[in-house]
C-alpha atoms as a PDB file:
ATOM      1  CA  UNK A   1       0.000   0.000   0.000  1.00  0.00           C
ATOM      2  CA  UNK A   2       1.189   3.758  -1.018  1.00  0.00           C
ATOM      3  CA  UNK A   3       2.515   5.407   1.751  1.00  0.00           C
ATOM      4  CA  UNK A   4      -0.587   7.916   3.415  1.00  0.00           C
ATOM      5  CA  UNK A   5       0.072  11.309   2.822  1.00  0.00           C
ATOM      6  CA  UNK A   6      -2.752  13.173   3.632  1.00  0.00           C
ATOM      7  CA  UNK A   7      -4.812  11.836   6.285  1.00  0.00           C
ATOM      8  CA  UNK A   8      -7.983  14.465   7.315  1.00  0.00           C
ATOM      9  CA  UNK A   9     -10.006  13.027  10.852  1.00  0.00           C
ATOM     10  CA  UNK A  10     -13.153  13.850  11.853  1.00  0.00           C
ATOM     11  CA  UNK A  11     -13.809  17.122   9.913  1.00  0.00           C
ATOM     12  CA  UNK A  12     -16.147  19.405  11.194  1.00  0.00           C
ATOM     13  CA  UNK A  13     -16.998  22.768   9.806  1.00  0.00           C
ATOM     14  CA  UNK A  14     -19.881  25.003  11.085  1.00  0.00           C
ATOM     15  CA  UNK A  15     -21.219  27.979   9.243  1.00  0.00           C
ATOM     16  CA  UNK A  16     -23.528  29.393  12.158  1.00  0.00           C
ATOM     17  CA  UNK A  17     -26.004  26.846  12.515  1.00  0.00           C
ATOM     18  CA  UNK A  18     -25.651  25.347   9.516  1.00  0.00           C
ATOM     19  CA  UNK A  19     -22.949  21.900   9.441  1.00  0.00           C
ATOM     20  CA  UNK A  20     -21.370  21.735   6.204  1.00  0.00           C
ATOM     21  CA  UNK A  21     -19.012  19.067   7.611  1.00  0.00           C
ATOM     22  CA  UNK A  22     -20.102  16.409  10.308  1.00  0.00           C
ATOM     23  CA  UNK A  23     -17.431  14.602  11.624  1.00  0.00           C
ATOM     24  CA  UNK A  24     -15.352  13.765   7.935  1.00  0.00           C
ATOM     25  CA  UNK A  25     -12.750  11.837   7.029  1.00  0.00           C
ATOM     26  CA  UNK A  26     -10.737  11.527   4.207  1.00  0.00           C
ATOM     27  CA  UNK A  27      -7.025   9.923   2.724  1.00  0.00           C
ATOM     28  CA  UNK A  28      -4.766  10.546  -0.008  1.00  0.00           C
ATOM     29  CA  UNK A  29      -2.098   8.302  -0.824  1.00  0.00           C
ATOM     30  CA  UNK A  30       1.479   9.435  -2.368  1.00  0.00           C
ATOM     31  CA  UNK A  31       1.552   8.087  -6.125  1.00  0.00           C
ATOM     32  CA  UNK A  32      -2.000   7.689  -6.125  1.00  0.00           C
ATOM     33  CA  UNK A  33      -4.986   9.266  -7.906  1.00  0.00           C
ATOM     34  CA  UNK A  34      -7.908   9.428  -4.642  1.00  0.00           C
ATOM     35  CA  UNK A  35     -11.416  10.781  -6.762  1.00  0.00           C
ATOM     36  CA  UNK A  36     -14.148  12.483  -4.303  1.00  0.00           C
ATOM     37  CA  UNK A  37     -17.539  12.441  -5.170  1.00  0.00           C
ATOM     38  CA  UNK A  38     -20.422  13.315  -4.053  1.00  0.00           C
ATOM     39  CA  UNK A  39     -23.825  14.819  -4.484  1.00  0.00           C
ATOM     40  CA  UNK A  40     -24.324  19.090  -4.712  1.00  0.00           C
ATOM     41  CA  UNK A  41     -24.521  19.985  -0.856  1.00  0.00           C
ATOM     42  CA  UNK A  42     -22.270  16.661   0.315  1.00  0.00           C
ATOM     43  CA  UNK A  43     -19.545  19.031   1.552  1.00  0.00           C
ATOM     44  CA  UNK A  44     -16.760  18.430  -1.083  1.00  0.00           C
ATOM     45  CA  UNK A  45     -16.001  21.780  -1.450  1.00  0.00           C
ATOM     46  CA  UNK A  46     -15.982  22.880   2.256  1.00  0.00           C
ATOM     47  CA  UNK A  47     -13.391  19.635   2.535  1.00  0.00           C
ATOM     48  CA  UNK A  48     -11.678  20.841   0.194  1.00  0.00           C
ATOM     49  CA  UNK A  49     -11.211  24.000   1.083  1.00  0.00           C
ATOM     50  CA  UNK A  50     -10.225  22.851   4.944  1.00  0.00           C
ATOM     51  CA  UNK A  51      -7.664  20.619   2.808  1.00  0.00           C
ATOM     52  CA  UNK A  52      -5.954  23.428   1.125  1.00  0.00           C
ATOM     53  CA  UNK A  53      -5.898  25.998   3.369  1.00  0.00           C
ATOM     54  CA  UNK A  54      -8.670  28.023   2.150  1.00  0.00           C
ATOM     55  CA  UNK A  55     -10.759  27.710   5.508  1.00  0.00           C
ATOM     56  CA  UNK A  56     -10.251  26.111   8.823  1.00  0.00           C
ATOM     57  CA  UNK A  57     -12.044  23.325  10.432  1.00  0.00           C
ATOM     58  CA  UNK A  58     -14.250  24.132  13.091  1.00  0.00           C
ATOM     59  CA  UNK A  59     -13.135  20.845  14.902  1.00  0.00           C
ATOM     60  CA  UNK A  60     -10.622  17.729  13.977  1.00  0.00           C
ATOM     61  CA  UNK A  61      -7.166  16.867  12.462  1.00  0.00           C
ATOM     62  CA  UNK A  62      -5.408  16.991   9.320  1.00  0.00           C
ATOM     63  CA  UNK A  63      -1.998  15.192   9.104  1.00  0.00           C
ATOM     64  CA  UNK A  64       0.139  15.294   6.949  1.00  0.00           C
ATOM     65  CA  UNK A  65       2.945  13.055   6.525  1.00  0.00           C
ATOM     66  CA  UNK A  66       1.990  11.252   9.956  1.00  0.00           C
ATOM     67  CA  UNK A  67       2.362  14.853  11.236  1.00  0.00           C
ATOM     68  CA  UNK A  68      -0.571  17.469  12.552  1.00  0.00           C
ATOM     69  CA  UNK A  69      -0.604  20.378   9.953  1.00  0.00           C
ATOM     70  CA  UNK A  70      -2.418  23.679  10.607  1.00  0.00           C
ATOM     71  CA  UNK A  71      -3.693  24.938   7.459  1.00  0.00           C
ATOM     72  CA  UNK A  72      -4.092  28.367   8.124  1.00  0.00           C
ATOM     73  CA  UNK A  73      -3.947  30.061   4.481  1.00  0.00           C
ATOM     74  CA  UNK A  74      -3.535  28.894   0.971  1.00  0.00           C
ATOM     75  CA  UNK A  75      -0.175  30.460   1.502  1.00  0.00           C
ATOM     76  CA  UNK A  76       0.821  28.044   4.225  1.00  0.00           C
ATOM     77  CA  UNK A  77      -0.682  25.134   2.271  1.00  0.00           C
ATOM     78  CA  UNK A  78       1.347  25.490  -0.315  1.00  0.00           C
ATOM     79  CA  UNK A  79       4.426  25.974   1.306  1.00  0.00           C
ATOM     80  CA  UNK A  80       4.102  22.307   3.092  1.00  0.00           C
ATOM     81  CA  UNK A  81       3.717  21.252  -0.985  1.00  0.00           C
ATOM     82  CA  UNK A  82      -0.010  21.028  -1.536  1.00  0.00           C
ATOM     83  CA  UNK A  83      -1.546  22.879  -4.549  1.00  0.00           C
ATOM     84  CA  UNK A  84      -5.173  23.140  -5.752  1.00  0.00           C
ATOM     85  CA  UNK A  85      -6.684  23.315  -9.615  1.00  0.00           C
ATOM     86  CA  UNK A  86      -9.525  25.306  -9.316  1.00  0.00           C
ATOM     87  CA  UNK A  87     -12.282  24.562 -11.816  1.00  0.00           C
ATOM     88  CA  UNK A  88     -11.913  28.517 -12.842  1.00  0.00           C
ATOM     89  CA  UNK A  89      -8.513  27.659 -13.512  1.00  0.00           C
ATOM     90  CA  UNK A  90      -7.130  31.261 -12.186  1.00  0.00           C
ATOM     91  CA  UNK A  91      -5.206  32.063 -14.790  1.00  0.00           C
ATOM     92  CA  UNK A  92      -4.040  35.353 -16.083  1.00  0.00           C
ATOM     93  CA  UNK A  93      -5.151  35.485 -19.557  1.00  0.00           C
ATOM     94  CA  UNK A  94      -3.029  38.065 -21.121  1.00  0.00           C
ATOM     95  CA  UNK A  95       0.359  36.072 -19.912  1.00  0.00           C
ATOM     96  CA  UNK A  96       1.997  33.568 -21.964  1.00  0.00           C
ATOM     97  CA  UNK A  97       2.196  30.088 -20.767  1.00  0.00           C
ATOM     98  CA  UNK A  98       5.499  30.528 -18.781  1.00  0.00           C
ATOM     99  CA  UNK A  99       4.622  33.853 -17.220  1.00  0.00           C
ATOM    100  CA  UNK A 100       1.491  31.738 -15.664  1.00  0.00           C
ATOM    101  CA  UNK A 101       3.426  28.901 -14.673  1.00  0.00           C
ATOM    102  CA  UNK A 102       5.752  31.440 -12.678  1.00  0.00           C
ATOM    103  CA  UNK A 103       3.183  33.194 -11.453  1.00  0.00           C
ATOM    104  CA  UNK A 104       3.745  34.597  -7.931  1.00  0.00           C
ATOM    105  CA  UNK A 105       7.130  32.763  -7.859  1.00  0.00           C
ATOM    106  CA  UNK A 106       8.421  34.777 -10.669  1.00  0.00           C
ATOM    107  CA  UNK A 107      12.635  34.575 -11.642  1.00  0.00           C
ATOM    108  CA  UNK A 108      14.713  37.958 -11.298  1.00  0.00           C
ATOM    109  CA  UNK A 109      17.622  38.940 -13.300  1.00  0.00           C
ATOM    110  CA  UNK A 110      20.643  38.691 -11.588  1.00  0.00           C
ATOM    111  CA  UNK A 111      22.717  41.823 -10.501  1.00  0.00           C
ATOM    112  CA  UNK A 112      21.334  44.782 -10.140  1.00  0.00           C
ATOM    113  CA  UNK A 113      18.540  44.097 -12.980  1.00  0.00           C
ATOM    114  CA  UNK A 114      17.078  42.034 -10.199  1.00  0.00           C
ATOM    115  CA  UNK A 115      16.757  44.052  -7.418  1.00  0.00           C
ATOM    116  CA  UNK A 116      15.372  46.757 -10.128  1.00  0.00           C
ATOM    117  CA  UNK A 117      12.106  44.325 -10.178  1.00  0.00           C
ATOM    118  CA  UNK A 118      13.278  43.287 -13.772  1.00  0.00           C
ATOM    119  CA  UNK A 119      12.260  39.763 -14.831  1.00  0.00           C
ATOM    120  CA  UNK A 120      14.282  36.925 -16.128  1.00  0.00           C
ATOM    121  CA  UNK A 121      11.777  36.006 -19.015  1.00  0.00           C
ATOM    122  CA  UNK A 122      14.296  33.864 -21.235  1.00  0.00           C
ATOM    123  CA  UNK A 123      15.158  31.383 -17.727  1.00  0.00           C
ATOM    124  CA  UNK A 124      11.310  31.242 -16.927  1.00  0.00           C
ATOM    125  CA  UNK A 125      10.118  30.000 -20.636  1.00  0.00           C
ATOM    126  CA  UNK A 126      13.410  27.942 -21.027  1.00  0.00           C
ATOM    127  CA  UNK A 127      12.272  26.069 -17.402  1.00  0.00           C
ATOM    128  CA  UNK A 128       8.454  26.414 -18.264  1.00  0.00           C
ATOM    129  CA  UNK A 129       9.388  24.948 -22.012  1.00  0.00           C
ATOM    130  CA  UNK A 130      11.179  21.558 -20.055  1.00  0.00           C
ATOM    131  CA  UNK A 131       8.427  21.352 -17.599  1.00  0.00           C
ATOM    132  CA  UNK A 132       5.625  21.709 -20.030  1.00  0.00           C
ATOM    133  CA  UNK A 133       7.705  18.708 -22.197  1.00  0.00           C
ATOM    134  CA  UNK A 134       8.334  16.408 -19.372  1.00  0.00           C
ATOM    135  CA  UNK A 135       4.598  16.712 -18.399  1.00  0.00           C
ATOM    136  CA  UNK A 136       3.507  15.762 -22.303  1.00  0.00           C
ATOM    137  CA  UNK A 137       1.452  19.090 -22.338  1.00  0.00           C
ATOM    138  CA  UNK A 138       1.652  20.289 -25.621  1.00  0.00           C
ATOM    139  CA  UNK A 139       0.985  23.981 -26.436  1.00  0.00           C
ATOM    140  CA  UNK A 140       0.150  25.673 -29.950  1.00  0.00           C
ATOM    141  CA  UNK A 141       2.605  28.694 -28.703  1.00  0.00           C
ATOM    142  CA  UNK A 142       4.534  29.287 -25.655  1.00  0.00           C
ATOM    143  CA  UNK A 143       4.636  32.674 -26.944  1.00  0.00           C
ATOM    144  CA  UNK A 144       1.111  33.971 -27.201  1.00  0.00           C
ATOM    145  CA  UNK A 145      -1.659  34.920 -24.343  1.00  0.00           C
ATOM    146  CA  UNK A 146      -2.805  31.991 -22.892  1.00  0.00           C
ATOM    147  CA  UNK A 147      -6.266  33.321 -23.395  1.00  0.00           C
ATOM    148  CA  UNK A 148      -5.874  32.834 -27.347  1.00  0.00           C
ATOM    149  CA  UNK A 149      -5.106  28.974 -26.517  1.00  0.00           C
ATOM    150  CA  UNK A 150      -7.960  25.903 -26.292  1.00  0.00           C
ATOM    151  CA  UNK A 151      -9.525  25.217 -23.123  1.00  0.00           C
ATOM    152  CA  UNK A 152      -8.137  22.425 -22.865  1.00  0.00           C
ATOM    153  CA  UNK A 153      -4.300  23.874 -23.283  1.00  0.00           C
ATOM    154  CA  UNK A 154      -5.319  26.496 -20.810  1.00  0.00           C
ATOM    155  CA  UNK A 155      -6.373  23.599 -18.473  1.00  0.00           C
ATOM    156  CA  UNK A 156      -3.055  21.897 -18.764  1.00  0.00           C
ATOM    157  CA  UNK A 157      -0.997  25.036 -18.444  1.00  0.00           C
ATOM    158  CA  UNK A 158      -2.957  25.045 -14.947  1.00  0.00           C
ATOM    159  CA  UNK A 159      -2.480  21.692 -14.002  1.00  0.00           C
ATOM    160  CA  UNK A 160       1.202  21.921 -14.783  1.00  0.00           C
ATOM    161  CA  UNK A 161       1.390  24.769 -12.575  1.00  0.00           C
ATOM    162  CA  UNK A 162       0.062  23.120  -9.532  1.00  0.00           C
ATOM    163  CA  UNK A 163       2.338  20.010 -10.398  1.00  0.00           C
ATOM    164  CA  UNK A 164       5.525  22.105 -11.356  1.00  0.00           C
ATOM    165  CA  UNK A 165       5.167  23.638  -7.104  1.00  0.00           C
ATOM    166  CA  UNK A 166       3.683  20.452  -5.440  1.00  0.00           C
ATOM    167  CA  UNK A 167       5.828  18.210  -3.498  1.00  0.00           C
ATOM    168  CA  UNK A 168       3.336  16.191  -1.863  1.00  0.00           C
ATOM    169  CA  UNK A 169      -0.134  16.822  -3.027  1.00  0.00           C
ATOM    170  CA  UNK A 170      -2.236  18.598  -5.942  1.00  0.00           C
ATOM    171  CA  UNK A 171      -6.762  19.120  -5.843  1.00  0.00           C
ATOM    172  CA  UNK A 172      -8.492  19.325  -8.939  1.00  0.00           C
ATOM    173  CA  UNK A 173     -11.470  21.113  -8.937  1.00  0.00           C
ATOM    174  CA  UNK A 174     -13.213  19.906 -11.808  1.00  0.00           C
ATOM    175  CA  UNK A 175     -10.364  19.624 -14.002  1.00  0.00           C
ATOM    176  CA  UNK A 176     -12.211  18.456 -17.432  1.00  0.00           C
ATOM    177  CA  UNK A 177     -15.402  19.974 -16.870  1.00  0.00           C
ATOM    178  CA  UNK A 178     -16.860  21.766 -20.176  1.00  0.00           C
ATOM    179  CA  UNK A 179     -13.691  20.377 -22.336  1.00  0.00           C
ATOM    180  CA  UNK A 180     -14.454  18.193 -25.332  1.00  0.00           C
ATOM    181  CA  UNK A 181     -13.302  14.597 -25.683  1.00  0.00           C
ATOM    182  CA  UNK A 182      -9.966  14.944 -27.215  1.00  0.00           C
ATOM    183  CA  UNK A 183      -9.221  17.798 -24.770  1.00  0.00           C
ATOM    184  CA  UNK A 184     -10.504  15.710 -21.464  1.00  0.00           C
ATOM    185  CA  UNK A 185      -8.103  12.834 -22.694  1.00  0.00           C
ATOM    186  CA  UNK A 186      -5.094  15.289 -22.778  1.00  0.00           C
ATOM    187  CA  UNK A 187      -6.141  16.234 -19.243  1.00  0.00           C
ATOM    188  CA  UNK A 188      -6.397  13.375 -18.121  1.00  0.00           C
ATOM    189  CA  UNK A 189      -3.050  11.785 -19.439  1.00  0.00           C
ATOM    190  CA  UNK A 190      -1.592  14.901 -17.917  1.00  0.00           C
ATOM    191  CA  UNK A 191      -3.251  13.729 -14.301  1.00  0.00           C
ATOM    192  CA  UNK A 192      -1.734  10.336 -14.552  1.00  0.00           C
ATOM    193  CA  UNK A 193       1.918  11.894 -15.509  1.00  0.00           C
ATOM    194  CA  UNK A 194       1.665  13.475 -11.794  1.00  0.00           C
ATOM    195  CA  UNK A 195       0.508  10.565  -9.912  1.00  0.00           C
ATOM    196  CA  UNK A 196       3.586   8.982 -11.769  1.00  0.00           C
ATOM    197  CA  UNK A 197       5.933  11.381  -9.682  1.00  0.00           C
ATOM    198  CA  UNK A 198       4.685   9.960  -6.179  1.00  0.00           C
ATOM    199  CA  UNK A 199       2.638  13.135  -5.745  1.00  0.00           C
ATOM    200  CA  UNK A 200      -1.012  12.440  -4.157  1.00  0.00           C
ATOM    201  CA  UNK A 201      -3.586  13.586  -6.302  1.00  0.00           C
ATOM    202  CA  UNK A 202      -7.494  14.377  -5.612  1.00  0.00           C
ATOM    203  CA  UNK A 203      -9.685  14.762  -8.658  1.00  0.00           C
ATOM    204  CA  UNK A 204     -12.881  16.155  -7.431  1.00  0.00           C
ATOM    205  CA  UNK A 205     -15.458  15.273 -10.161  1.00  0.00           C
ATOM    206  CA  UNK A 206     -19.162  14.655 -11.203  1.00  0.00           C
ATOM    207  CA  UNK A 207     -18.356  12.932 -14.442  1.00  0.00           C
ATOM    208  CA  UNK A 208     -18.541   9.242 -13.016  1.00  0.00           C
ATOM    209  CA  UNK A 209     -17.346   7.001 -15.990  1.00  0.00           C
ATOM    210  CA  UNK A 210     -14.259   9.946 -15.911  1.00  0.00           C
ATOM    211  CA  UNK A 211     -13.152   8.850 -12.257  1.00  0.00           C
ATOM    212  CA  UNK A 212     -13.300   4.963 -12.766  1.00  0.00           C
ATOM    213  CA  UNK A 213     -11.148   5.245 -16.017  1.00  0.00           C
ATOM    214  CA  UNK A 214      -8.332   6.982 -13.913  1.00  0.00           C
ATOM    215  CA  UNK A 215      -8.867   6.838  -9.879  1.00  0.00           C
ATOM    216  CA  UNK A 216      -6.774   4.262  -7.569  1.00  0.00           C
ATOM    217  CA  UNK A 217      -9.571   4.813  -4.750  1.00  0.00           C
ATOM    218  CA  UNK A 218     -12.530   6.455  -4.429  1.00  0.00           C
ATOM    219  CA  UNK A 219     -13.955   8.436  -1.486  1.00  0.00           C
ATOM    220  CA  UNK A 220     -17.590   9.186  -1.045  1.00  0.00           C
ATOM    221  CA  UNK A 221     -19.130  12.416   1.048  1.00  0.00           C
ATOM    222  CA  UNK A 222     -22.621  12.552   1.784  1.00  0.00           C
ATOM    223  CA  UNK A 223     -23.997  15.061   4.018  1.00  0.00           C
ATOM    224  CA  UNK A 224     -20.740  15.901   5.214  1.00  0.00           C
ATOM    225  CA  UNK A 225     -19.450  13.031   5.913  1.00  0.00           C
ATOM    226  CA  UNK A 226     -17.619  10.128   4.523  1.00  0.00           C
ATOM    227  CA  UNK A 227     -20.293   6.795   3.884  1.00  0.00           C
ATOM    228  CA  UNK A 228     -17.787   5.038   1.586  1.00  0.00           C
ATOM    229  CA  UNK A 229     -14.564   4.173   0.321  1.00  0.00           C
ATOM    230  CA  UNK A 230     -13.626   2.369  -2.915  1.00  0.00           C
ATOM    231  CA  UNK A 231     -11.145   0.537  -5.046  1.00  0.00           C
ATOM    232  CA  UNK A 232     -10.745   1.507  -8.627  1.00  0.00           C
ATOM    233  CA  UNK A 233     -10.311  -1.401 -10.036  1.00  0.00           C
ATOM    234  CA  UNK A 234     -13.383  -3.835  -9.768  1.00  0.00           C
ATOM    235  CA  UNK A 235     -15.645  -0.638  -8.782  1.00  0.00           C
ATOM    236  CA  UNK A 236     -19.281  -0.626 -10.973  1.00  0.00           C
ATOM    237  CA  UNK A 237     -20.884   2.483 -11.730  1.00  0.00           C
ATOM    238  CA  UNK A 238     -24.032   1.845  -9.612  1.00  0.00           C
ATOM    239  CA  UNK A 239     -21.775   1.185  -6.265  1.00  0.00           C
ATOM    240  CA  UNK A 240     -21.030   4.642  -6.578  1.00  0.00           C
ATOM    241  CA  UNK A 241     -24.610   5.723  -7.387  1.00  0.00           C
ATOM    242  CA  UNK A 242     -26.026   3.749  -4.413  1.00  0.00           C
ATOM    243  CA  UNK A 243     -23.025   5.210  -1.800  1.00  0.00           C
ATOM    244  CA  UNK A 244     -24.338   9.385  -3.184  1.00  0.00           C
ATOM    245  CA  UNK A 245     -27.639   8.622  -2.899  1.00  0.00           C
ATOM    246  CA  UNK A 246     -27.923   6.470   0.567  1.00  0.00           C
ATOM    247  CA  UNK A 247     -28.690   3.310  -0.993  1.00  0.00           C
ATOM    248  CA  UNK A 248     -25.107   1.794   0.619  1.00  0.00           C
ATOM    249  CA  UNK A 249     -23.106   3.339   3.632  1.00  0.00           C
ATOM    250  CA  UNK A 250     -20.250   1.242   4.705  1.00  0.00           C
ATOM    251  CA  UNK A 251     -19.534   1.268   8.678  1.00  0.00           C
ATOM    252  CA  UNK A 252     -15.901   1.389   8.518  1.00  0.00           C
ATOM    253  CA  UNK A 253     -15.922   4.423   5.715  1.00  0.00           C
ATOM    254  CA  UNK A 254     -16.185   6.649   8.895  1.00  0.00           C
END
């Protein structure tokens, strides 16, 4: 078994008097592609956001690496080597590819050029060029706004990103929703590339058929709160179907 990198206890998050998480729990292995599902209003998204940093559990524990972490900030997510693909991508459309990939961790001349504020633009698209090539995303241009590429180029560019800064673990929001076939495929080759590198991914996604074709496990939330846990291999369609809609809870999925 893939050694557990992300191990969230217990999760509970409280918006006044309303529970958005009651008590979940949820894994991510290293090397491993972990798919959460779930009906609108199961709480994916407020896990997700406890996971990354984006809000804080009201009560429980995240570990990571067998250690407590306290997510306090996107910021301080990231730095411990988790990254998130959000399904609005958040890129900047008037950059090229490499300014996005480098964005917020942008590369300074050296000398006094760089303490000017001057950018090393040659060293980031040489890097982004390798990264974008070891990754098999393949771009039209590296030299054009990445709003004038295909949606689905724009959603590898931000894939890439995440993967180029993650150490240990990369959410995706959504990664292939409104892309066309040929597109989602890229996408989703590009997913598997980064689960090759021993990084933990979690592919958040409604498109069922899409998580068995690519998921190692499979974690379901319902009502804020984990009711089931799957393999990928072996798993049918309907098992997931029954574990969304109540049909099947398993006790130890808690």
């Amino acid at each position: 078994m893939s050694e557990l990198l992300l191990d969230a206890q217990n999760l509970v998050k409280r918006y006044g008097s309303v529970e958005a998480l009651r008590g979940a729990s949820f894994q991510a292995r290293a090397g491993e592609v972990t798919a959460l599902i779930g009906d609108n209003g199961a709480g994916k998204s407020t896990l997700v956001k406890c996971l990354s940093g984006a809000e804080q559990p009201t009560s429980g524990k995240i570990l990571l690496d067998g250690t407590e972490a306290h997510l306090d900030s996107p910021t301080t997510a990231r730095r411990m080597g988790i990254e998130t693909v959000y399904q609005d991508l958040a890129v900047a459309p008037e950059l090229d590819p490499a300014a996005n990939l480098f964005l917020g961790r942008e590369i300074h001349r050296k000398g006094i050029l760089g303490k000017l504020g001057m950018l090393d633009k040659a060293e980031m698209r040489r890097q982004a060029v390798e990264e974008f090539q070891r990754l098999g995303v393949t771009l039209q241009s590296t030299d054009v706004p990445i709003g004038s590429l295909s949606g689905g180029q724009r959603q590898s560019v931000a894939v890439a990103r995440s993967v180029v800064w993650a150490s240990k673990v990369v959410f995706m929001d959504e990664p292939t929703a409104a892309l066309g076939v040929v597109q989602r495929e890229r996408v989703l080759d590009v997913i598997k590339k980064v689960r090759d590198k021993g990084i933990a991914v979690v592919l958040i996604s409604h498109n069922m058929p899409e998580v068995l074709s690519v998921a190692d496990r499979i974690e379901v939330l319902r009502l804020g709160k984990r009711v089931a846990r799957f393999e990928g291999d072996g798993t049918k369609l309907e098992d997931l179907v029954a574990a969304m809609t109540g049909a099947l809870v398993q006790e130890e999925a808690a």
